[in-house]
Protein backbone atom coordinates (compact mmCIF):
# COMPACT_ATOMS: atom_id res chain seq x y z
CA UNK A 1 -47.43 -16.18 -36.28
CA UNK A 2 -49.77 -13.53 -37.78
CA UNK A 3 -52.03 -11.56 -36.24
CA UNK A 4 -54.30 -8.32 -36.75
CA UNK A 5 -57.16 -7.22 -34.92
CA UNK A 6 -59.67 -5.89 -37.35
CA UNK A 7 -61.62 -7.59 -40.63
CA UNK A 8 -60.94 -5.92 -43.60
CA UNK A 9 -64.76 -4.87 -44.00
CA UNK A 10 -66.63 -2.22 -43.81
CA UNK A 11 -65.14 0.93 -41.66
CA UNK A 12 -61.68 -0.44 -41.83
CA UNK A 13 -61.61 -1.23 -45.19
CA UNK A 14 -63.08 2.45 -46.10
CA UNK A 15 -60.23 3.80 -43.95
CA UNK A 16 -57.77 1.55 -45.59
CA UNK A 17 -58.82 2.55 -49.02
CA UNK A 18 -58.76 6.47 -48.03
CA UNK A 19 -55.14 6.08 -46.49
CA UNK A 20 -53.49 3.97 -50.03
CA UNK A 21 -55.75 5.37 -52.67
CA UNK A 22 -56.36 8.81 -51.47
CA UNK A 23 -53.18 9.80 -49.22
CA UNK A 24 -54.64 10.43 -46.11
CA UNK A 25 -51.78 10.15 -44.10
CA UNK A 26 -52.89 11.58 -40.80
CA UNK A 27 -55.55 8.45 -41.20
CA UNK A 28 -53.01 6.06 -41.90
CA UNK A 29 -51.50 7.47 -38.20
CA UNK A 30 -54.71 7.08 -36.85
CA UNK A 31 -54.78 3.58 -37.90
CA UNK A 32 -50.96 2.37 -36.93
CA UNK A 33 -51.83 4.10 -33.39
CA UNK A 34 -54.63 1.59 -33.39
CA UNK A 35 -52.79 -1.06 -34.35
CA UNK A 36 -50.32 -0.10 -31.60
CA UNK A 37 -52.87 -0.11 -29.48
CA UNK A 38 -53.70 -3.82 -30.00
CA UNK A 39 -50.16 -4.70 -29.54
CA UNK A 40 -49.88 -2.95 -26.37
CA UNK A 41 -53.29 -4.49 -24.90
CA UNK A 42 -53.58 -8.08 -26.65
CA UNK A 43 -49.71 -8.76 -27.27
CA UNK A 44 -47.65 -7.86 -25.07
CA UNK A 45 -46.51 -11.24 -23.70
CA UNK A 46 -45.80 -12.06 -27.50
CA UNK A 47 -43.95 -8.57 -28.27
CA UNK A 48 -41.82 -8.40 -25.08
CA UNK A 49 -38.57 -10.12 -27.09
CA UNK A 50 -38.90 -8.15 -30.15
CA UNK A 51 -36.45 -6.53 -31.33
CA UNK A 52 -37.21 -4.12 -33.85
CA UNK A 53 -40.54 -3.45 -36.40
CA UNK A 54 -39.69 -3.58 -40.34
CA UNK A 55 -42.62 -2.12 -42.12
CA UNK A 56 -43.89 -4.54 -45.63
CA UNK A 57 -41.71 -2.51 -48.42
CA UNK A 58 -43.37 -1.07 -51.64
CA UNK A 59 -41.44 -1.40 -55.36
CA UNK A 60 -39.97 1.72 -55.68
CA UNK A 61 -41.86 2.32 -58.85
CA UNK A 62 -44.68 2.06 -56.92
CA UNK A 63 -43.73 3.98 -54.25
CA UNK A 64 -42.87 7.31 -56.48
CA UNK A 65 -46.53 6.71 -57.89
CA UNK A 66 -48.21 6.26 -54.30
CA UNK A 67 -45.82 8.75 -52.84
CA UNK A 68 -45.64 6.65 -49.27
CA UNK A 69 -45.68 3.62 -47.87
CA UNK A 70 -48.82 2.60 -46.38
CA UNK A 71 -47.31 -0.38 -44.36
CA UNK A 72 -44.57 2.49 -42.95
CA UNK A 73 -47.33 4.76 -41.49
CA UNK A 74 -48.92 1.77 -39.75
CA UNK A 75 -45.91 0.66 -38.60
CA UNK A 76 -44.72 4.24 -37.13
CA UNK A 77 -47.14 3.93 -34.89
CA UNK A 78 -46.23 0.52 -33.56
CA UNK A 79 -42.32 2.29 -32.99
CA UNK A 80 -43.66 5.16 -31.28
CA UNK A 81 -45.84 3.47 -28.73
CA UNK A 82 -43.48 0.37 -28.16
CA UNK A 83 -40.41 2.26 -28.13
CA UNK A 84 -38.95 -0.43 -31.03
CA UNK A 85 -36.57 1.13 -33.89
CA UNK A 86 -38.34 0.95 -37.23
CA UNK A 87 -35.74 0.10 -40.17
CA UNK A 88 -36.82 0.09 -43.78
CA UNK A 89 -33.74 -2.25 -44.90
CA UNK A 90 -36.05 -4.64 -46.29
CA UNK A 91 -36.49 -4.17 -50.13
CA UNK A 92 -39.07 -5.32 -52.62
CA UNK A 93 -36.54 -5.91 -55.62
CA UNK A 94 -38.80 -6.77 -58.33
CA UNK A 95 -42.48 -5.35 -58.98
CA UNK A 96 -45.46 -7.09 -58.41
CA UNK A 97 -48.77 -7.19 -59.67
CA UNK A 98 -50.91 -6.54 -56.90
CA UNK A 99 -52.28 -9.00 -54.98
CA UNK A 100 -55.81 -8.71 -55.08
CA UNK A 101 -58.20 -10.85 -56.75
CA UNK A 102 -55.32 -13.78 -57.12
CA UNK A 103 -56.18 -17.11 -55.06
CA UNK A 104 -53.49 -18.66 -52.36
CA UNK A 105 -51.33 -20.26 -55.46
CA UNK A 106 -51.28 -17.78 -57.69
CA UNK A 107 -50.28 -14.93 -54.58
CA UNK A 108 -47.47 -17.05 -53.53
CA UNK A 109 -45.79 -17.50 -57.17
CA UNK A 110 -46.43 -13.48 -57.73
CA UNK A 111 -44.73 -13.09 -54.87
CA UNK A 112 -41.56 -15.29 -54.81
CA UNK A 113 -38.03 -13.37 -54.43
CA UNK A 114 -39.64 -10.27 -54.72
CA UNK A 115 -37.91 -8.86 -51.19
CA UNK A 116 -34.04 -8.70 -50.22
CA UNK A 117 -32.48 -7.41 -47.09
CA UNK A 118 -29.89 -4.77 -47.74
CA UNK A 119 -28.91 -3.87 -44.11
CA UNK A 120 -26.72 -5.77 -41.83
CA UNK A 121 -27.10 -9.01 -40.56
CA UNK A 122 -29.84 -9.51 -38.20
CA UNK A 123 -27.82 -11.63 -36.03
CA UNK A 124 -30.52 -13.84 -34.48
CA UNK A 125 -33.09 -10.95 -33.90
CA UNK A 126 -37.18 -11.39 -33.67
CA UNK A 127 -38.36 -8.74 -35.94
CA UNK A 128 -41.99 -7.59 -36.24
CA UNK A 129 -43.18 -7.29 -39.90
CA UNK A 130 -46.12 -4.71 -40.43
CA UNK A 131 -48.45 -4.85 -43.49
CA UNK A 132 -51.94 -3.39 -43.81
CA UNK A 133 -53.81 -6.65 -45.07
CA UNK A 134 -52.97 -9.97 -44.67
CA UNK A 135 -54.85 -12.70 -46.80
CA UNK A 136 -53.15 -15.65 -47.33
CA UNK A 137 -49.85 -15.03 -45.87
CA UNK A 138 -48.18 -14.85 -48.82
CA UNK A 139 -46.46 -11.61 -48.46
CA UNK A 140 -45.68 -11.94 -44.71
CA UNK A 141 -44.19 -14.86 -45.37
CA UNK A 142 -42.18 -14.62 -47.95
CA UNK A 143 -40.91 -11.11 -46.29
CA UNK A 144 -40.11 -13.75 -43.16
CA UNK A 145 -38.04 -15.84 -45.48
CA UNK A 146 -36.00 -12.80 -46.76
CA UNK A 147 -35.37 -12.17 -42.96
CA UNK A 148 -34.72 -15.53 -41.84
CA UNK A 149 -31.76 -15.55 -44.56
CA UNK A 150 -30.69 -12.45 -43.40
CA UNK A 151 -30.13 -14.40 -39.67
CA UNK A 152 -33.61 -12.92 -37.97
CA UNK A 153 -33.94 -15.71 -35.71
CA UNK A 154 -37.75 -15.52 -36.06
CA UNK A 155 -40.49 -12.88 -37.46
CA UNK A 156 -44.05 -12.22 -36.17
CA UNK A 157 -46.40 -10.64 -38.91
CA UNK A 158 -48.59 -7.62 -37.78
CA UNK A 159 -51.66 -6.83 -39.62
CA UNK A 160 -54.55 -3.86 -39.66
CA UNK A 161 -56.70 -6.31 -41.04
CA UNK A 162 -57.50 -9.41 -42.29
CA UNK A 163 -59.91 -10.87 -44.63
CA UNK A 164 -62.81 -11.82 -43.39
């Protein structure tokens, strides 16, 4: 299950694109306190068995060129208005183009085996999974499979936005 609660158009895109490209973090706050938001009013029957929130990692190479982790400030406001631990055990172990512009195929094989969990087992745990866009899946999914074989016993994928 995926879900977000905006289309990533107009306003929210423009937010979006100040937050990544322009590190405007108190923005990016803004926006997971939105996002919380939604959880708290149009999810809660979904969100009561989660256990914890694990923000979609960036490559380290492209987090020391970003300097943060857009996915981690929307997700910090999930944790702080759901009371959920945030842990940042999930890694993306091999860079990836980005996404955009690619069609459903070609996203999936760009991302294949790019994440690994480096924490302890998850020991039959739901675990929310936070990205800022979600347009085929792709990512969220393949972030659920690294979970799964981790023992998550199940993942639900949390979006700002999706594609229209």
């Amino acid at each position: 299950m995926v879900r977000a609660p905006f289309l990533f158009e107009g306003p929210v895109r423009a937010a979006l694109h100040r937050v990544k490209y322009r590190g405007e973090h108190a923005r990016g706050r803004d926006l997971g306190r939105r996002l919380a938001a939604f959880v708290r009013d149009d999810l809660a029957e979904v969100m009561r068995p989660v256990d914890l929130v694990v923000p979609i990692p960036l490559h380290p190479s492209r987090l020391r060129q970003r300097g943060f982790n857009q996915s981690e400030l929307l997700a910090a406001g999930v944790v702080e208005l759901l009371g959920l631990p945030m842990v940042k055990q999930l890694a993306r172990v091999r860079p990836t183009p980005p996404q955009v512009g690619l069609g459903r195929e070609a996203r999936q094989r760009n991302i294949d085996g790019a994440f690994g969990w480096f924490g302890p087992s998850l020991d039959g745990q739901l675990v929310l999974v936070v990205d800022d866009v979600v347009t085929t899946g792709a990512t969220l999914g393949e972030a659920a499979r690294a979970l799964s074989m981790a023992g998550a016993a199940g993942t639900i994928g949390l979006a700002l936005a999706r594609e229209p």
